[in-house]
N, C-alpha and C. Protein backbone atom coordinates (compact mmCIF):
# COMPACT_ATOMS: atom_id res chain seq x y z
N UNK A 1 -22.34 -42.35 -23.28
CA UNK A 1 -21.10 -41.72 -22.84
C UNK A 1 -19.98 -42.18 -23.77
N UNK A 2 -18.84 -41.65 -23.41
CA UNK A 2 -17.58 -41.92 -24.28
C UNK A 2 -16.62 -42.83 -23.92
N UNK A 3 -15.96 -43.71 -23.90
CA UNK A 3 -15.21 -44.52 -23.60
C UNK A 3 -13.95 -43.32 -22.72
N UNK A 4 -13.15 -44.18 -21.55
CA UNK A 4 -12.40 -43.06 -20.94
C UNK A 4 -11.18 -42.97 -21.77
N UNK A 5 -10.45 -44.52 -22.53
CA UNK A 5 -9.30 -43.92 -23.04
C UNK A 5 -9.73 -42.84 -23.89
N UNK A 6 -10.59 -42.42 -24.97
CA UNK A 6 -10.83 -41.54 -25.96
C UNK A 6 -10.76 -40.39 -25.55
N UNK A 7 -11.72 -40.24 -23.92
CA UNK A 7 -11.69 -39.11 -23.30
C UNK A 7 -10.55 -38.32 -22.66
N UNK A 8 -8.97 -39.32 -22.53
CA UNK A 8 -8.09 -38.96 -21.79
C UNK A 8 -7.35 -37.97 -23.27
N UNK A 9 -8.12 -38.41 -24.37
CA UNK A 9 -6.99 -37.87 -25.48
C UNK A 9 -7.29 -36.61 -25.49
N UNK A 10 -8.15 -36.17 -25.18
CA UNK A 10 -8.67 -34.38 -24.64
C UNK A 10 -7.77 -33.94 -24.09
N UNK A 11 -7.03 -34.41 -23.00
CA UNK A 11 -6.19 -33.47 -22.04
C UNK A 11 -5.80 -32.47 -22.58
N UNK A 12 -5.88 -31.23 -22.26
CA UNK A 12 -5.62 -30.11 -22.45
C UNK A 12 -6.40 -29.00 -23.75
N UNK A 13 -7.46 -29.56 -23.96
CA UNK A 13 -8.20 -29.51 -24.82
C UNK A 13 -9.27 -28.56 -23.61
N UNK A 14 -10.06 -27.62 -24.38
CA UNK A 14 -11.01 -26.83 -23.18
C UNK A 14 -12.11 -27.53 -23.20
N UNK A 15 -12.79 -27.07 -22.16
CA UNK A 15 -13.85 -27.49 -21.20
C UNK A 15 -14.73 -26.34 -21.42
N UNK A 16 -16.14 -26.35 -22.05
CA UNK A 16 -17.26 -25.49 -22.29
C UNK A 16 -18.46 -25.53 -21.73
N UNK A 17 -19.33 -24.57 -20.86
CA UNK A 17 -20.34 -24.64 -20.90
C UNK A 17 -21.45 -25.21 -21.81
N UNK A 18 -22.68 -24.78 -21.28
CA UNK A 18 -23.74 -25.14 -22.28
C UNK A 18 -23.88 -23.45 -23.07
N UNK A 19 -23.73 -22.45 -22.10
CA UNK A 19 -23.24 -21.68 -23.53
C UNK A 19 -22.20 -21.64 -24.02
N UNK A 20 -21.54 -22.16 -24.71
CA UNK A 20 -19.88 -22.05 -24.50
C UNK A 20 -19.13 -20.77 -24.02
N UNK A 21 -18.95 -20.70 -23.04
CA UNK A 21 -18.23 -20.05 -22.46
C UNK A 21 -17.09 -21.32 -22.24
N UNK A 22 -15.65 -20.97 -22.26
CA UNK A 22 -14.46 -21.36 -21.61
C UNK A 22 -14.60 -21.87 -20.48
N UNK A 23 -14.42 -22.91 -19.62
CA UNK A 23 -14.36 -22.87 -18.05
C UNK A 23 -12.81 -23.06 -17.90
N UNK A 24 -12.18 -23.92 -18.92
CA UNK A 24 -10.90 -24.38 -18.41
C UNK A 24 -10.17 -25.28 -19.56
N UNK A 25 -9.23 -25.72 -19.25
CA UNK A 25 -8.33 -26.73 -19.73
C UNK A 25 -8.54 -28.07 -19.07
N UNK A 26 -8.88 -29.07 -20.09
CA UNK A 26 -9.30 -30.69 -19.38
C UNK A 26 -8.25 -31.18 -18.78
N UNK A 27 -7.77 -31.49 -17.57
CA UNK A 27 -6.43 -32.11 -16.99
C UNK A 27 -6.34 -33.54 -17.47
N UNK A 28 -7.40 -34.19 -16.30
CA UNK A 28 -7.67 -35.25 -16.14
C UNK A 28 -8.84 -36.30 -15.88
N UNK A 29 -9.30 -37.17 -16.30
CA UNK A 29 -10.36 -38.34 -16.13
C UNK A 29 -10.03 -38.95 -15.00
N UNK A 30 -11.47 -39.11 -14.35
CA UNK A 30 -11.67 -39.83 -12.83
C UNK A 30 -13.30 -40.92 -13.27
N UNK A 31 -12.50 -42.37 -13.37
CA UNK A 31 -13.66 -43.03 -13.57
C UNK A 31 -14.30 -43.45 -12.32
N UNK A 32 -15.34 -43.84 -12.40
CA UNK A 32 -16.65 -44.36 -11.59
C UNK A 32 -15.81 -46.18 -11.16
N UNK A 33 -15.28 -46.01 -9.95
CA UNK A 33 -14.67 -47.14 -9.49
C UNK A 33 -16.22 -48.69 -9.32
N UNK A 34 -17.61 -48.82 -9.38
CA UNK A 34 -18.45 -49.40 -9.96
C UNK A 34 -18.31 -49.85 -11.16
N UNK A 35 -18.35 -48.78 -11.97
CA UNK A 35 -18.79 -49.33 -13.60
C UNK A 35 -17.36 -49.01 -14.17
N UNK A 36 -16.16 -48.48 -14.31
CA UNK A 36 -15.21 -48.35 -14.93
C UNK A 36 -15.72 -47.55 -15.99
N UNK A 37 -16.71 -46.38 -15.92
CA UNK A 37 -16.84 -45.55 -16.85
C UNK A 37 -16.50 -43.73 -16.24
N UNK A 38 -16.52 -43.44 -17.23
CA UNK A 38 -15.96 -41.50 -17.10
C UNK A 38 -17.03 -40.99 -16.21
N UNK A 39 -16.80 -40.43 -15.07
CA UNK A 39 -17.89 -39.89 -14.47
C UNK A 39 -17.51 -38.41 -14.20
N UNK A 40 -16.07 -37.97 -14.17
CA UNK A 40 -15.66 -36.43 -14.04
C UNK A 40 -14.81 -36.40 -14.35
N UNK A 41 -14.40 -35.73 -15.06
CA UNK A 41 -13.08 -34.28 -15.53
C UNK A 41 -12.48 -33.55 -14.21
N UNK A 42 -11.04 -33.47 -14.48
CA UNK A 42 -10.49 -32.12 -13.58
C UNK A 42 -10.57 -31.24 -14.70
N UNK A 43 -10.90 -29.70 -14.64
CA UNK A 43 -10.43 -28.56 -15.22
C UNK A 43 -9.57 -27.56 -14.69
N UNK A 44 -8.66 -27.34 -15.35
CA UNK A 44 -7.93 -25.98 -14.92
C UNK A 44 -7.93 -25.12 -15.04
N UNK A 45 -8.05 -24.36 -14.12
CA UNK A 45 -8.85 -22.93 -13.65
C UNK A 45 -8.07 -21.77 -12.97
N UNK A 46 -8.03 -20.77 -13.20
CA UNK A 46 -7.43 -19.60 -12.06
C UNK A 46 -6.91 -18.42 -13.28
N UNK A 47 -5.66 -17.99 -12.48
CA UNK A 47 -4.99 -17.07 -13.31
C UNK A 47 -3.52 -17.72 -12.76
N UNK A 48 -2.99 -16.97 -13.83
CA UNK A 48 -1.08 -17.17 -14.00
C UNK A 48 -0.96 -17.26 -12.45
N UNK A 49 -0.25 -18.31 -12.36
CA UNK A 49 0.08 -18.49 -10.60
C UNK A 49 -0.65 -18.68 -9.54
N UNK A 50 -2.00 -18.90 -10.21
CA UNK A 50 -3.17 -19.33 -9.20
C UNK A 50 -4.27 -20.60 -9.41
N UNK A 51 -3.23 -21.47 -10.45
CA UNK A 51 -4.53 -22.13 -11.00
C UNK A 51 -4.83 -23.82 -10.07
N UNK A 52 -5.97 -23.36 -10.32
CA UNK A 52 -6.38 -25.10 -9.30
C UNK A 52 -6.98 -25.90 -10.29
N UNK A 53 -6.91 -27.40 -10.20
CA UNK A 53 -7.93 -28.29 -10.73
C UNK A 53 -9.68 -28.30 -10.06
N UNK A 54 -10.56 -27.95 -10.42
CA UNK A 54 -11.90 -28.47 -10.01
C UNK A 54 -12.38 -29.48 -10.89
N UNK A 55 -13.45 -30.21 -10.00
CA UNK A 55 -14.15 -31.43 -10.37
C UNK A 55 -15.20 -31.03 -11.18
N UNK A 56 -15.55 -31.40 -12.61
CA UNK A 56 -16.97 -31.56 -13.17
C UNK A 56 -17.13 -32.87 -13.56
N UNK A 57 -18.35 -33.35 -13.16
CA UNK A 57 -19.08 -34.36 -13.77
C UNK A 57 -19.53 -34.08 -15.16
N UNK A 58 -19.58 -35.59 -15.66
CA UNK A 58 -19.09 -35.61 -17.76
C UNK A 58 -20.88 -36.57 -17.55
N UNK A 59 -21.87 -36.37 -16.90
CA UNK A 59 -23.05 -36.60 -16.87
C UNK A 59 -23.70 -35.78 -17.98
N UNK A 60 -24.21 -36.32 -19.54
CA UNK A 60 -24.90 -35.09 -20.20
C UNK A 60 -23.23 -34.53 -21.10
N UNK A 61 -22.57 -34.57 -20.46
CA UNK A 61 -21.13 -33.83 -21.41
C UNK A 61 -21.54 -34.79 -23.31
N UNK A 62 -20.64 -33.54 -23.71
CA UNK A 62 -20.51 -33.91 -25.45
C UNK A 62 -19.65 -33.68 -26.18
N UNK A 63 -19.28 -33.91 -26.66
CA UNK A 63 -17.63 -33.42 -27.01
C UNK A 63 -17.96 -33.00 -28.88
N UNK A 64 -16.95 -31.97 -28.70
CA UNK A 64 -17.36 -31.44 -30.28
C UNK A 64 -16.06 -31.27 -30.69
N UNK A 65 -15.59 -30.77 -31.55
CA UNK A 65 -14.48 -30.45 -32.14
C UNK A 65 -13.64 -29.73 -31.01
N UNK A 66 -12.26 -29.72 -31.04
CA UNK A 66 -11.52 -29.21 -29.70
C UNK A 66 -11.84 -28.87 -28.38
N UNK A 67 -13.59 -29.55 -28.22
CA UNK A 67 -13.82 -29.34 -26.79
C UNK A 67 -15.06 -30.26 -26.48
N UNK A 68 -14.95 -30.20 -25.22
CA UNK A 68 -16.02 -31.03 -24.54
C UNK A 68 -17.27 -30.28 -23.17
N UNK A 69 -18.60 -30.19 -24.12
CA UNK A 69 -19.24 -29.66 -23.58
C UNK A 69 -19.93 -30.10 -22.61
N UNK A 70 -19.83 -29.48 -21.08
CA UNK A 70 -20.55 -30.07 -19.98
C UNK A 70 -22.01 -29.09 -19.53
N UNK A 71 -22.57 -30.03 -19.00
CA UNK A 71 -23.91 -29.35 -18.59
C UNK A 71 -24.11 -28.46 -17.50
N UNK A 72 -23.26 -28.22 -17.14
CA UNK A 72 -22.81 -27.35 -16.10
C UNK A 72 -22.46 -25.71 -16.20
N UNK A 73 -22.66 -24.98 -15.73
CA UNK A 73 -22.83 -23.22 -15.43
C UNK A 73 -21.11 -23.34 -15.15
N UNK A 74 -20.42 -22.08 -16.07
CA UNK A 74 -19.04 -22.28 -15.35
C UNK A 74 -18.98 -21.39 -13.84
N UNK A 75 -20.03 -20.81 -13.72
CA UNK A 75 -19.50 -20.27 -12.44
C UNK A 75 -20.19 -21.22 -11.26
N UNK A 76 -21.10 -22.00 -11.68
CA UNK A 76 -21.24 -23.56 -10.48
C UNK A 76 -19.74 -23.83 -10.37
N UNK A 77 -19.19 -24.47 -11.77
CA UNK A 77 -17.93 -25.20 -11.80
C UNK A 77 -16.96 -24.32 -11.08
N UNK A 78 -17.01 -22.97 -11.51
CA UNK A 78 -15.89 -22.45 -11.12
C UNK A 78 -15.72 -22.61 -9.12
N UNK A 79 -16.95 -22.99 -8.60
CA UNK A 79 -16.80 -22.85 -7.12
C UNK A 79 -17.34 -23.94 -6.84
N UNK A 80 -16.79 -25.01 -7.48
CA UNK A 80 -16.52 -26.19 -7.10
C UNK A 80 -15.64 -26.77 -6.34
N UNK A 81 -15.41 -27.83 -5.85
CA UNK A 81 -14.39 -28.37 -4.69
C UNK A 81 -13.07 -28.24 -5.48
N UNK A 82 -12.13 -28.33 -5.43
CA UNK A 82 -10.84 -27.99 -6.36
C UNK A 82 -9.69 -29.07 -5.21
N UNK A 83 -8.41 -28.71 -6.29
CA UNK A 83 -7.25 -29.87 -5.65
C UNK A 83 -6.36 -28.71 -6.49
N UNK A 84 -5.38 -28.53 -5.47
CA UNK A 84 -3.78 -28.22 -6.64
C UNK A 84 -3.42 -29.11 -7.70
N UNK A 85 -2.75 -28.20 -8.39
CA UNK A 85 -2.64 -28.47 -9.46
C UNK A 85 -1.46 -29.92 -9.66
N UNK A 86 -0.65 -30.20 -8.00
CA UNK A 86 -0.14 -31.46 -8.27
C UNK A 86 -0.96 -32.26 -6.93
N UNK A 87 -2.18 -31.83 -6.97
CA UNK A 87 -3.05 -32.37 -5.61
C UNK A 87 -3.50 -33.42 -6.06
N UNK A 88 -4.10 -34.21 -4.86
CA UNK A 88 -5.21 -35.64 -5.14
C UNK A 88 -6.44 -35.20 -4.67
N UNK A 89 -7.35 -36.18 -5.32
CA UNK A 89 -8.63 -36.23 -4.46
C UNK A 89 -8.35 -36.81 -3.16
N UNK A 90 -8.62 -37.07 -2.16
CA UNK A 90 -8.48 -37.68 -0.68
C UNK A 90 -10.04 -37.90 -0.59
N UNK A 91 -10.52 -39.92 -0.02
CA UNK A 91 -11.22 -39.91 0.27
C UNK A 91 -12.44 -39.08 0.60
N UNK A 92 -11.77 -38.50 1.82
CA UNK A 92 -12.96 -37.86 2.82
C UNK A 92 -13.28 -36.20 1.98
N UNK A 93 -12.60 -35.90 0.76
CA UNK A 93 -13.31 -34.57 0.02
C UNK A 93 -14.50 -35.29 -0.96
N UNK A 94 -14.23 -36.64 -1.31
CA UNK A 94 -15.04 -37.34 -2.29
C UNK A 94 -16.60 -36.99 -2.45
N UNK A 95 -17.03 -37.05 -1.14
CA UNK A 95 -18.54 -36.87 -1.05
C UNK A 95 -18.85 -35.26 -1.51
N UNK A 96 -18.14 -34.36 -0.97
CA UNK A 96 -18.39 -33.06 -1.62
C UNK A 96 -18.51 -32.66 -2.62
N UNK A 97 -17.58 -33.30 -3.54
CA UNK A 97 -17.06 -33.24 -5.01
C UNK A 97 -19.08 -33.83 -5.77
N UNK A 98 -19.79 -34.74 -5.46
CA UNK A 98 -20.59 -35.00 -5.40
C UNK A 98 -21.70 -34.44 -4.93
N UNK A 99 -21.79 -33.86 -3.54
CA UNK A 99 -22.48 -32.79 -3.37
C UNK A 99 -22.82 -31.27 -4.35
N UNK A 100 -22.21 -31.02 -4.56
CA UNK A 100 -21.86 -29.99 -5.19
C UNK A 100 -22.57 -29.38 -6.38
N UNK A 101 -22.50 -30.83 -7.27
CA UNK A 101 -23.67 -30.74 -8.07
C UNK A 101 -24.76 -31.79 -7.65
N UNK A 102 -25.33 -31.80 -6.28
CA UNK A 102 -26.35 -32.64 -5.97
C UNK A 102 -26.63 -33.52 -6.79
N UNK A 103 -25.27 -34.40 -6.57
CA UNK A 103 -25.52 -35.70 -7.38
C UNK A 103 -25.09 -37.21 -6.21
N UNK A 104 -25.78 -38.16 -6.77
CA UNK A 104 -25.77 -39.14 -5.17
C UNK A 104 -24.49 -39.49 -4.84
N UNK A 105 -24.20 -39.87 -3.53
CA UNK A 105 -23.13 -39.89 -3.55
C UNK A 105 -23.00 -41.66 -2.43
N UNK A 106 -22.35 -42.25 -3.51
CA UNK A 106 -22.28 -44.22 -2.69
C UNK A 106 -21.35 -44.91 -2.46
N UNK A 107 -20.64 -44.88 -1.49
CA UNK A 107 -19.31 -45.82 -1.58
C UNK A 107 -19.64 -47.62 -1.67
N UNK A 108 -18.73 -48.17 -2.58
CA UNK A 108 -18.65 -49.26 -2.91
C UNK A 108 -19.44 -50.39 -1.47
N UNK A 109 -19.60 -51.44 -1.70
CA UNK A 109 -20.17 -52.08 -0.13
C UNK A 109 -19.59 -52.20 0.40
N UNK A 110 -17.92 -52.49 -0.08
CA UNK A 110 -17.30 -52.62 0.77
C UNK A 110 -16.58 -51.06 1.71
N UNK A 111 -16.82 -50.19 1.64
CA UNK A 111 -16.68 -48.51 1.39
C UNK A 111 -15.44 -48.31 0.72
N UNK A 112 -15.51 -48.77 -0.77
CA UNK A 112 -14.07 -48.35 -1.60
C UNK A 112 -14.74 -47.00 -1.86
N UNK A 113 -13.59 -46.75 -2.60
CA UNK A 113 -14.06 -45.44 -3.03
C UNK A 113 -15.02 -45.27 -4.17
N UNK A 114 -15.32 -44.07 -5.00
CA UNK A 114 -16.00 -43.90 -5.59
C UNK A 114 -15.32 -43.46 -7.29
N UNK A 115 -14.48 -42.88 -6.93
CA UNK A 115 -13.51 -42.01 -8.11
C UNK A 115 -12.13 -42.48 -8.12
N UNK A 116 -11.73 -43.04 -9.63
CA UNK A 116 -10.49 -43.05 -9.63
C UNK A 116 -9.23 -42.18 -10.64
N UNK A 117 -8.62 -41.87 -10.35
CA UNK A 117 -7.77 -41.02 -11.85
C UNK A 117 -7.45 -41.95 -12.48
N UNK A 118 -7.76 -41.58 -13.96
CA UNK A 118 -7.12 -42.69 -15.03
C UNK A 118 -6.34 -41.82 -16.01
């Protein structure tokens, strides 16, 4: 994987399928509150006056010249869990965001969370 500061220098840089297709504009990095590594991207998504952030996991992602390719279908991504565009994650959506792409989902032992924005 990529270190997260490197990855934050993307912001606004697009977000590609594995065919490249467009999904979005990279907002923001949410590290893995465990390991302090990149575990998902927000992308921005919609049309003029409709756009939301959704969650992709950077599992398998690659970054190439002005973009960063995720392993992900944009129309999975596109109907993914989402947040406004000045929204948060909130705990209790966490596990979905995870679901979603049936990936495990573990809160800390102590039940911290799982995702943080960096």
């Amino acid at each position: 994987m990529f270190p997260a500061e490197n990855l934050r220098d993307w912001r606004g840089e697009k977000v590609i399928d594995p065919n490249d297709d467009k999904i979005g504009d990279l907002e923001a990095v949410y590290v893995d509150t465990a390991t302090d590594e990149p575990a998902f991207v927000t992308v921005r998504v919609g049309f003029i006056g409709r756009h939301r952030l959704v969650f992709v996991p950077l599992d398998g992602a690659t970054v190439k010249p002005a973009a960063v390719r995720v392993r992900y279908d944009k129309k999975l991504v596109g109907n993914a869990p989402s947040i406004d565009l000045d929204g948060e994650l909130t705990a209790a959506d966490e596990p979905g965001v995870f679901a979603h792409y049936d990936l495990l989902y573990q809160t800390g032992t102590a039940g911290e969370r799982r995702l943080a924005r960096r």
